[in-house]
C-alpha atoms as a PDB file:
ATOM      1  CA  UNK A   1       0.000   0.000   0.000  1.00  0.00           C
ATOM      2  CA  UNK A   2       2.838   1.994   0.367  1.00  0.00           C
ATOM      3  CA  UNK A   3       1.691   3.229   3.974  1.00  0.00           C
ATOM      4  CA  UNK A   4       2.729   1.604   7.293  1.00  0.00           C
ATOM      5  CA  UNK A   5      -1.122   2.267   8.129  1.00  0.00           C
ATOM      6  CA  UNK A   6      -2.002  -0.229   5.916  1.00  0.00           C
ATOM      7  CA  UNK A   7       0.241  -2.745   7.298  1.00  0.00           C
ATOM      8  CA  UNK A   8      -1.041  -2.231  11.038  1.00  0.00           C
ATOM      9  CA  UNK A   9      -4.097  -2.424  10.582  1.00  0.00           C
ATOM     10  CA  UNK A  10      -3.524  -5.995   8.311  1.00  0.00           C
ATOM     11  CA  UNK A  11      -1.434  -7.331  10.968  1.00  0.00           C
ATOM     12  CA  UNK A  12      -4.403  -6.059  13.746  1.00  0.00           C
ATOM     13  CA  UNK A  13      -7.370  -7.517  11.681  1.00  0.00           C
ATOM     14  CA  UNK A  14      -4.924 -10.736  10.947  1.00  0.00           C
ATOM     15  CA  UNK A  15      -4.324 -11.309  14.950  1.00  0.00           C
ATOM     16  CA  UNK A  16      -8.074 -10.703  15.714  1.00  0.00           C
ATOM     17  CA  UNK A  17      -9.031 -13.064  12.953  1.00  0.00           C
ATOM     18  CA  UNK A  18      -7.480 -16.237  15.173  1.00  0.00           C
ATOM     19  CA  UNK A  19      -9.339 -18.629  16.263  1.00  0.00           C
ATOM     20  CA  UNK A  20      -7.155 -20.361  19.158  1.00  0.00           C
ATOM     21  CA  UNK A  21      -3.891 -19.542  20.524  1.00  0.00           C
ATOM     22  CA  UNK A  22      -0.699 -20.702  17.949  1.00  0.00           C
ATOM     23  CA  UNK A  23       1.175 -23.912  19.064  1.00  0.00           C
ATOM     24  CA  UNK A  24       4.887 -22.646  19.367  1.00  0.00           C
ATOM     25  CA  UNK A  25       5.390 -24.367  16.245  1.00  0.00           C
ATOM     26  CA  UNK A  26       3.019 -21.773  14.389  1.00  0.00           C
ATOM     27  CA  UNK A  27       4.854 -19.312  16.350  1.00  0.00           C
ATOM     28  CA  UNK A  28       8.854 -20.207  14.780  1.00  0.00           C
ATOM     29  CA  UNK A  29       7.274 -20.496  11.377  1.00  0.00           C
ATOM     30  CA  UNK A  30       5.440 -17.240  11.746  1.00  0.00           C
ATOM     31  CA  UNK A  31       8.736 -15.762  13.101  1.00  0.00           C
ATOM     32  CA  UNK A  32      10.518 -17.292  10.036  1.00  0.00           C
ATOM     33  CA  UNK A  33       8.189 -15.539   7.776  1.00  0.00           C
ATOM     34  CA  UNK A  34       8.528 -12.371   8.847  1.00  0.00           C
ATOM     35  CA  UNK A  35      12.103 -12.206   9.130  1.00  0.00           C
ATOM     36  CA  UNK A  36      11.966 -13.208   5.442  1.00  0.00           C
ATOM     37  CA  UNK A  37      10.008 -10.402   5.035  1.00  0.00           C
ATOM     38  CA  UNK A  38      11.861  -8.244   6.237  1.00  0.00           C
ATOM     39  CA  UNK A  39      15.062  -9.137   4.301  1.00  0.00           C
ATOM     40  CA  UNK A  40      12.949  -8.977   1.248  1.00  0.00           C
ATOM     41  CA  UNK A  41      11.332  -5.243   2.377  1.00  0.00           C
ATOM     42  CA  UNK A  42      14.852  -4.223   3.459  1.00  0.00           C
ATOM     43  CA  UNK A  43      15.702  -2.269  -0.060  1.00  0.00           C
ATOM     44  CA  UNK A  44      12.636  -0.024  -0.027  1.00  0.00           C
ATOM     45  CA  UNK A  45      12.910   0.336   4.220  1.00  0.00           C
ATOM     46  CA  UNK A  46      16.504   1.497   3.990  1.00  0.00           C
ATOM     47  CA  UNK A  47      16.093   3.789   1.154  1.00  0.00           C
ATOM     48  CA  UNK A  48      12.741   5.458   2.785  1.00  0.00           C
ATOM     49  CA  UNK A  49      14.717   5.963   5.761  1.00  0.00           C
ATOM     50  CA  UNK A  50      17.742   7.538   3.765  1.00  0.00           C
ATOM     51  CA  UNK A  51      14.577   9.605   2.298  1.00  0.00           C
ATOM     52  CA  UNK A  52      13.481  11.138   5.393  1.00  0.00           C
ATOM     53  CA  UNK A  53      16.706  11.095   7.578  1.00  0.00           C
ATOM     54  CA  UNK A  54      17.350  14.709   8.602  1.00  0.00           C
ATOM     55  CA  UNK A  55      13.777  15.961   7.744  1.00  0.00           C
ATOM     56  CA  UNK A  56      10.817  16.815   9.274  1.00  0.00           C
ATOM     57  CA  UNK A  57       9.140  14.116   8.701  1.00  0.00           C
ATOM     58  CA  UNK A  58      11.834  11.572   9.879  1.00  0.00           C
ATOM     59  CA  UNK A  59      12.432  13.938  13.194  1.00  0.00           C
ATOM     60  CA  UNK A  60       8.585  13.635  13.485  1.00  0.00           C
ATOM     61  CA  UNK A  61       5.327  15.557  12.883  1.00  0.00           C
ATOM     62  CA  UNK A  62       3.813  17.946  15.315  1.00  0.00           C
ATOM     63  CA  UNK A  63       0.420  16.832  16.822  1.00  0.00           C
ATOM     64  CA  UNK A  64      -1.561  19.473  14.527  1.00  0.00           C
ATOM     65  CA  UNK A  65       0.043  17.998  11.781  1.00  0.00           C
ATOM     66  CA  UNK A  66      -0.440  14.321  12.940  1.00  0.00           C
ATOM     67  CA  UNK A  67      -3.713  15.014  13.316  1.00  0.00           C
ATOM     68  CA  UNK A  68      -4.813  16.958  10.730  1.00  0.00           C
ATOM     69  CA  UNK A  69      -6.600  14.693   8.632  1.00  0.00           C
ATOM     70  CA  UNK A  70      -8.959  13.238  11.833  1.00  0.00           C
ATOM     71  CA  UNK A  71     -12.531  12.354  11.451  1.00  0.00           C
ATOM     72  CA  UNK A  72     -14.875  14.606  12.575  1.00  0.00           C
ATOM     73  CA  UNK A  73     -17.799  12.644  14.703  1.00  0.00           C
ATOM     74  CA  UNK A  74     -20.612  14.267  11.832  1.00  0.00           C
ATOM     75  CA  UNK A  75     -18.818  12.670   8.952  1.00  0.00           C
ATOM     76  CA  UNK A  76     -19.418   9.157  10.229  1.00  0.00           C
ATOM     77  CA  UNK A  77     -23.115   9.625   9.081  1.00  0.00           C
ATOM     78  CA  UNK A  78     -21.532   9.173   5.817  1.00  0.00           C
ATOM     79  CA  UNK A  79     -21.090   5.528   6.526  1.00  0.00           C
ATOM     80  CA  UNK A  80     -24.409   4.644   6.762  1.00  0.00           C
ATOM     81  CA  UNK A  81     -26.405   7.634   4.553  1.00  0.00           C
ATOM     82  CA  UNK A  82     -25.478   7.610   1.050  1.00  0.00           C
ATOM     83  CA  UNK A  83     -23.801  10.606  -0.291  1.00  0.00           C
ATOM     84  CA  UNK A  84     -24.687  12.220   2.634  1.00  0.00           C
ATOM     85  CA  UNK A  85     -22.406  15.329   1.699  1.00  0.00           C
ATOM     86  CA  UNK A  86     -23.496  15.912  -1.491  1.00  0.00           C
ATOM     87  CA  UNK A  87     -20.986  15.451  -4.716  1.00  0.00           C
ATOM     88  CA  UNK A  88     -17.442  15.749  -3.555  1.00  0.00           C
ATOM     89  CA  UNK A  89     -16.201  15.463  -6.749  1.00  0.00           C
ATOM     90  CA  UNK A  90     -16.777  19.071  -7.122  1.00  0.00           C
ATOM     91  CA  UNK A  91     -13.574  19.411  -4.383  1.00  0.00           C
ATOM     92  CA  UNK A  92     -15.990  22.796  -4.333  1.00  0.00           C
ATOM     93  CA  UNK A  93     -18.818  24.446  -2.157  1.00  0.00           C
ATOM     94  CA  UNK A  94     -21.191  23.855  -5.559  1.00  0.00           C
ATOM     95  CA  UNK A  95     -23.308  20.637  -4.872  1.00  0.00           C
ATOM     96  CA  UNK A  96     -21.501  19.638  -1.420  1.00  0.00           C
ATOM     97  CA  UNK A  97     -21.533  20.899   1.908  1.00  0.00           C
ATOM     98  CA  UNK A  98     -20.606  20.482   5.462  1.00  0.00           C
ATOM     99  CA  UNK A  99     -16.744  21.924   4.363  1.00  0.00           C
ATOM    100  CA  UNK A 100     -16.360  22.961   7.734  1.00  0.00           C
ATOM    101  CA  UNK A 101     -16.149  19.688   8.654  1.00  0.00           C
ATOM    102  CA  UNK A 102     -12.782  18.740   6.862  1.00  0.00           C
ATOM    103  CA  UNK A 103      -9.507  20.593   7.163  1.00  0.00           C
ATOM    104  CA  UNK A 104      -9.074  21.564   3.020  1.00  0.00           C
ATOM    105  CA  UNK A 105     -12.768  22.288   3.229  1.00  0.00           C
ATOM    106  CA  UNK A 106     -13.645  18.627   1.043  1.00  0.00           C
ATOM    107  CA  UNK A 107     -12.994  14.905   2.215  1.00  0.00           C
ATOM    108  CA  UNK A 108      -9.438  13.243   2.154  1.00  0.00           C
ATOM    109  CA  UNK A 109     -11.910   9.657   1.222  1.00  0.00           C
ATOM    110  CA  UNK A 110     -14.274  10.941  -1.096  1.00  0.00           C
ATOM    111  CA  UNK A 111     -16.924   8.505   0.517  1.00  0.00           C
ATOM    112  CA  UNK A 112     -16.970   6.932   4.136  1.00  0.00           C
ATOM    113  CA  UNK A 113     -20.310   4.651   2.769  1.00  0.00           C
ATOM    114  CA  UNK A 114     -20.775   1.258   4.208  1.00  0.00           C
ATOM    115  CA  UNK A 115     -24.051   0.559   4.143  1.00  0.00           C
ATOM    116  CA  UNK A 116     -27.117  -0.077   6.681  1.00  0.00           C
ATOM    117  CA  UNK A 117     -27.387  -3.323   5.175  1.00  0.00           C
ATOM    118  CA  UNK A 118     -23.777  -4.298   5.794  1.00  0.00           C
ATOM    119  CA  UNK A 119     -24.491  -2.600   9.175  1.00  0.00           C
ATOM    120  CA  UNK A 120     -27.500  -4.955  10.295  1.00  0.00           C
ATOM    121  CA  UNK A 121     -25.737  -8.291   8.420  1.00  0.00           C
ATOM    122  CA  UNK A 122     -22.570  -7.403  11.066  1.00  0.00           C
ATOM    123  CA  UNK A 123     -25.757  -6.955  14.219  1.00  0.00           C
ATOM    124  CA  UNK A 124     -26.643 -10.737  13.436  1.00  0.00           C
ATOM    125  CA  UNK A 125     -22.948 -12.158  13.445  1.00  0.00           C
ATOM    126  CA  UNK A 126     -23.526 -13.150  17.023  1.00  0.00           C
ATOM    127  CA  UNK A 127     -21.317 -13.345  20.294  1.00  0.00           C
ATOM    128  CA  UNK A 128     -18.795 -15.590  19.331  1.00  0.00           C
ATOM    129  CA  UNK A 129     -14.814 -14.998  19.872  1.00  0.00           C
ATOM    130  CA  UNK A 130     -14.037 -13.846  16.770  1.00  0.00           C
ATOM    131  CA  UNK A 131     -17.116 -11.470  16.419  1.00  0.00           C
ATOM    132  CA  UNK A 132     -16.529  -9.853  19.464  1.00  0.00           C
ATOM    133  CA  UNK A 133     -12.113  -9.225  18.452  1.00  0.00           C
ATOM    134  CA  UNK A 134     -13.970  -8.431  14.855  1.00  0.00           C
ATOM    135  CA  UNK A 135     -16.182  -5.461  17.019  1.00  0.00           C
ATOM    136  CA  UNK A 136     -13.273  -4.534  19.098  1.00  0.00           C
ATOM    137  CA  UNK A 137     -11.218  -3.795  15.905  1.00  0.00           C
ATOM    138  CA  UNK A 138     -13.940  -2.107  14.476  1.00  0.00           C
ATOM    139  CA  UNK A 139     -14.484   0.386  17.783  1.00  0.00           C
ATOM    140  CA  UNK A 140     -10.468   0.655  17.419  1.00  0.00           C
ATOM    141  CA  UNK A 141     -10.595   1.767  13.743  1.00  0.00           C
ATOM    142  CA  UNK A 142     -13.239   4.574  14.795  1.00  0.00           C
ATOM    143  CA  UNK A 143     -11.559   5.828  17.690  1.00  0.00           C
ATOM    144  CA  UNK A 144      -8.143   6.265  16.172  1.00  0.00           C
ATOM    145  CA  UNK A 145      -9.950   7.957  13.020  1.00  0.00           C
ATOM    146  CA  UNK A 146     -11.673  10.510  15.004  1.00  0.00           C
ATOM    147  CA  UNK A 147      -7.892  11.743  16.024  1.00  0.00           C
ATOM    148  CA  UNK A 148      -8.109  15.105  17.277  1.00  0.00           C
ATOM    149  CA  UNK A 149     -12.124  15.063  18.011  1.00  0.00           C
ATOM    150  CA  UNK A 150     -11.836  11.609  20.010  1.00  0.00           C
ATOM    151  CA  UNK A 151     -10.803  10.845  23.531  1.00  0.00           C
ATOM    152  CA  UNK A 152      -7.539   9.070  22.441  1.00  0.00           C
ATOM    153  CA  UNK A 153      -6.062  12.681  21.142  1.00  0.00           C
ATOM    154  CA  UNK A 154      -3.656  12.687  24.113  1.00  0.00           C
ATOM    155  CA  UNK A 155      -2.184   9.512  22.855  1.00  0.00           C
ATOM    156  CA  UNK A 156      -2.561   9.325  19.484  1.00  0.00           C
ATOM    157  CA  UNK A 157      -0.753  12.987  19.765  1.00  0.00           C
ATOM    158  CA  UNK A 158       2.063  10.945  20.237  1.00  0.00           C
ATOM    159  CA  UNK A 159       1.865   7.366  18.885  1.00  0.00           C
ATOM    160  CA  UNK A 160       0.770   8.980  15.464  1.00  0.00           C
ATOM    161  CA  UNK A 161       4.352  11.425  14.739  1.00  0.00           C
ATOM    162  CA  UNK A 162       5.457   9.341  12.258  1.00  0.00           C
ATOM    163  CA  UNK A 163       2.205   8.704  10.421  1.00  0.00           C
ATOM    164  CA  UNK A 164      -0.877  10.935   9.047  1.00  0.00           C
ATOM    165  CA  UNK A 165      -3.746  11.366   8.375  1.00  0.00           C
ATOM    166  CA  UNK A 166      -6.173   9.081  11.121  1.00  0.00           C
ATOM    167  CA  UNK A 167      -9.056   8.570   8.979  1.00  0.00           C
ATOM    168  CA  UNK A 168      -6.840   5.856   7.076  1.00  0.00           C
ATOM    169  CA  UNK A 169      -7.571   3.974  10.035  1.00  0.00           C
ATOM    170  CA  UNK A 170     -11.276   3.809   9.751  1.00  0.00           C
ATOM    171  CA  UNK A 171     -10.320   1.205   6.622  1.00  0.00           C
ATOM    172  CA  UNK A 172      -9.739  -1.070   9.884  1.00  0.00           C
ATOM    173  CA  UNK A 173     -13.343  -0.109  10.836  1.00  0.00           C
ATOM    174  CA  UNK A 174     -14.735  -1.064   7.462  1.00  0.00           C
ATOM    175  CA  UNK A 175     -12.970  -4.656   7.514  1.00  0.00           C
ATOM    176  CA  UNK A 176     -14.499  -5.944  10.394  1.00  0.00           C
ATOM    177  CA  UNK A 177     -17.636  -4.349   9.740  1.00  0.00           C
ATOM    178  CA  UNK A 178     -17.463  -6.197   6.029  1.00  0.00           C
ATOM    179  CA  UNK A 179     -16.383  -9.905   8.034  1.00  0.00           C
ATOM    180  CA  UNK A 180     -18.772  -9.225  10.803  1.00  0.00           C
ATOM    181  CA  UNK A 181     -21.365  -9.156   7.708  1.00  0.00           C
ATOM    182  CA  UNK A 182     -20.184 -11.951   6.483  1.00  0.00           C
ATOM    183  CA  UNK A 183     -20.351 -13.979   9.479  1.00  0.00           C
ATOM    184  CA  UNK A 184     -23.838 -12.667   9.860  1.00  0.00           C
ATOM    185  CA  UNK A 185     -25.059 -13.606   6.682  1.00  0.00           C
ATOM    186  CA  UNK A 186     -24.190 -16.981   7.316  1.00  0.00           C
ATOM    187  CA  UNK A 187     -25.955 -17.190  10.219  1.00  0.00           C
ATOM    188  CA  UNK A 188     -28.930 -15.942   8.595  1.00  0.00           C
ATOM    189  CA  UNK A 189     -28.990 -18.569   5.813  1.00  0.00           C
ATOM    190  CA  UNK A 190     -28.372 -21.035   8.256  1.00  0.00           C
ATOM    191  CA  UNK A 191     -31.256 -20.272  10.244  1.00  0.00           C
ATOM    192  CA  UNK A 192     -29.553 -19.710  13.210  1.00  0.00           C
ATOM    193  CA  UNK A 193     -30.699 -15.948  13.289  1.00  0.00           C
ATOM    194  CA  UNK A 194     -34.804 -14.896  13.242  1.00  0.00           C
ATOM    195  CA  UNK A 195     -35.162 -11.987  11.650  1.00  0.00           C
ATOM    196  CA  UNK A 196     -37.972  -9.601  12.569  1.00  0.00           C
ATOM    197  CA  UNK A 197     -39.934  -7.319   9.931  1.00  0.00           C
ATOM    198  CA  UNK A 198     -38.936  -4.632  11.918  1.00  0.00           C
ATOM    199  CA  UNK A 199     -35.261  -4.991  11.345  1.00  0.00           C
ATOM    200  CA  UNK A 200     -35.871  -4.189   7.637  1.00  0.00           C
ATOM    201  CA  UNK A 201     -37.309  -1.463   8.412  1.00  0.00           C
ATOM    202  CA  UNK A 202     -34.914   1.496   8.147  1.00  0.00           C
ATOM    203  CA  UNK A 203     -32.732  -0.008   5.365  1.00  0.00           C
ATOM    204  CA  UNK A 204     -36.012  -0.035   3.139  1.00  0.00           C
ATOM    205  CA  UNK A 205     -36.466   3.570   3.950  1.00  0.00           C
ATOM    206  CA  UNK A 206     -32.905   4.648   3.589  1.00  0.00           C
ATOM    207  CA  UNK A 207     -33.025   2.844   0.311  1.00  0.00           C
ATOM    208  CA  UNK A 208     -36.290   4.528  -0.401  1.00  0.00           C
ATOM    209  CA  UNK A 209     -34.872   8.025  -0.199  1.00  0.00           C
ATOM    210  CA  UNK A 210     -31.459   7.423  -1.761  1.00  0.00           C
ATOM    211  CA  UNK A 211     -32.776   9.583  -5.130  1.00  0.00           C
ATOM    212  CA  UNK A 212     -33.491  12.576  -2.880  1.00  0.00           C
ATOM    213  CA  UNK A 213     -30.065  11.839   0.075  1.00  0.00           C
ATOM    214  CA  UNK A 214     -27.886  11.794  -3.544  1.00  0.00           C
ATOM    215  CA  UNK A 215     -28.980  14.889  -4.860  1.00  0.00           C
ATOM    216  CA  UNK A 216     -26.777  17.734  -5.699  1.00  0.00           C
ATOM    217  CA  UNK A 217     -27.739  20.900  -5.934  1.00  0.00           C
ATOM    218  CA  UNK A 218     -26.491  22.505  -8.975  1.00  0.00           C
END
């Protein structure tokens, strides 16, 4: 991906996805592996190090800069409404607002949109091990996205110097969300879920009103 935050979060989702603690066998392998990977990584590590030695990026960033790029709580209605924002194609005021709720005055991800389908599917995954480490990573990816406007500022102030931009983080968020669905959808087909009328409910209506929630004014 060519950004560390991508490789977190993999390696987060990957330990949540476990299903039972590795032998120590598991555990050399895995150690193997990613010493190989290392060695193999080592020519583009080295040289973005020599990149950014004696910079301000490699001394690290300052927390307004760290932080810059954090979610603001409002724009998480874009995951569930469609378009909620209007057009941000525009990357103007003309067909989108709510620019005071990004730093450049438009989105760094032009959409945030999940789904309240993919929402409910995730509801009916159920208690199990994995769901709940799946949930966990999911509140993790939201917290560290709101940066700045969440309660882990003080931290992330500090844990974040070398990286940017929290909202990448939210991508953790949206993979859980999308396994937790999965997981839920098998449940469903399996029968081991009843589903009430009344669960349909506001997906039908948010689908219902999607021609007037994607409208831009010109």
């Amino acid at each position: 991906t060519l950004g560390a935050e991508g490789v977190l979060q993999s390696a987060f989702v990957g330990a949540a996805l476990l299903r039972e603690r590795p032998a120590r066998r598991r555990l050399v392998w895995t150690a193997v592996a990613a010493a190989l990977a290392l060695l193999l990584a080592a020519p583009a590590l080295t040289g973005a190090r020599a990149l950014v030695l004696g910079t301000h990026r490699g001394e690290g960033l300052m927390a307004r800069e760290a932080l810059a790029w954090s979610a603001h709580p409002v724009t998480l209605a874009d995951t569930i409404l469609p378009r909620f924002f209007g057009d941000p194609h525009t990357f103007t005021d003309r067909g989108l607002w709510g620019q005071q709720f990004f730093p450049d005055g438009y989105p760094y991800l032009l959409s945030l949109y999940v789904g309240a389908g993919v929402v409910l599917l995730a509801l009916l995954a159920g208690p199990f091990a994995v769901g709940a480490r799946l949930w966990a990573c999911a509140a993790v990816g939201v917290l560290v996205a709101l940066g700045a406007h969440g309660p882990l500022a003080p931290l992330l102030s500090v844990a974040l110097r070398h990286f940017r931009v929290p909202l990448k983080f939210l991508l953790c968020a949206d993979l859980a969300l999308c396994l937790l669905a999965a997981q839920g959808f098998a449940r469903a087909a399996a029968g081991a879920v009843r589903l009430s009328a009344a669960a349909f409910v506001a997906p039908v209506l948010l689908i219902a009103a999607y021609p007037v929630l994607s409208y831009a004014p010109a």
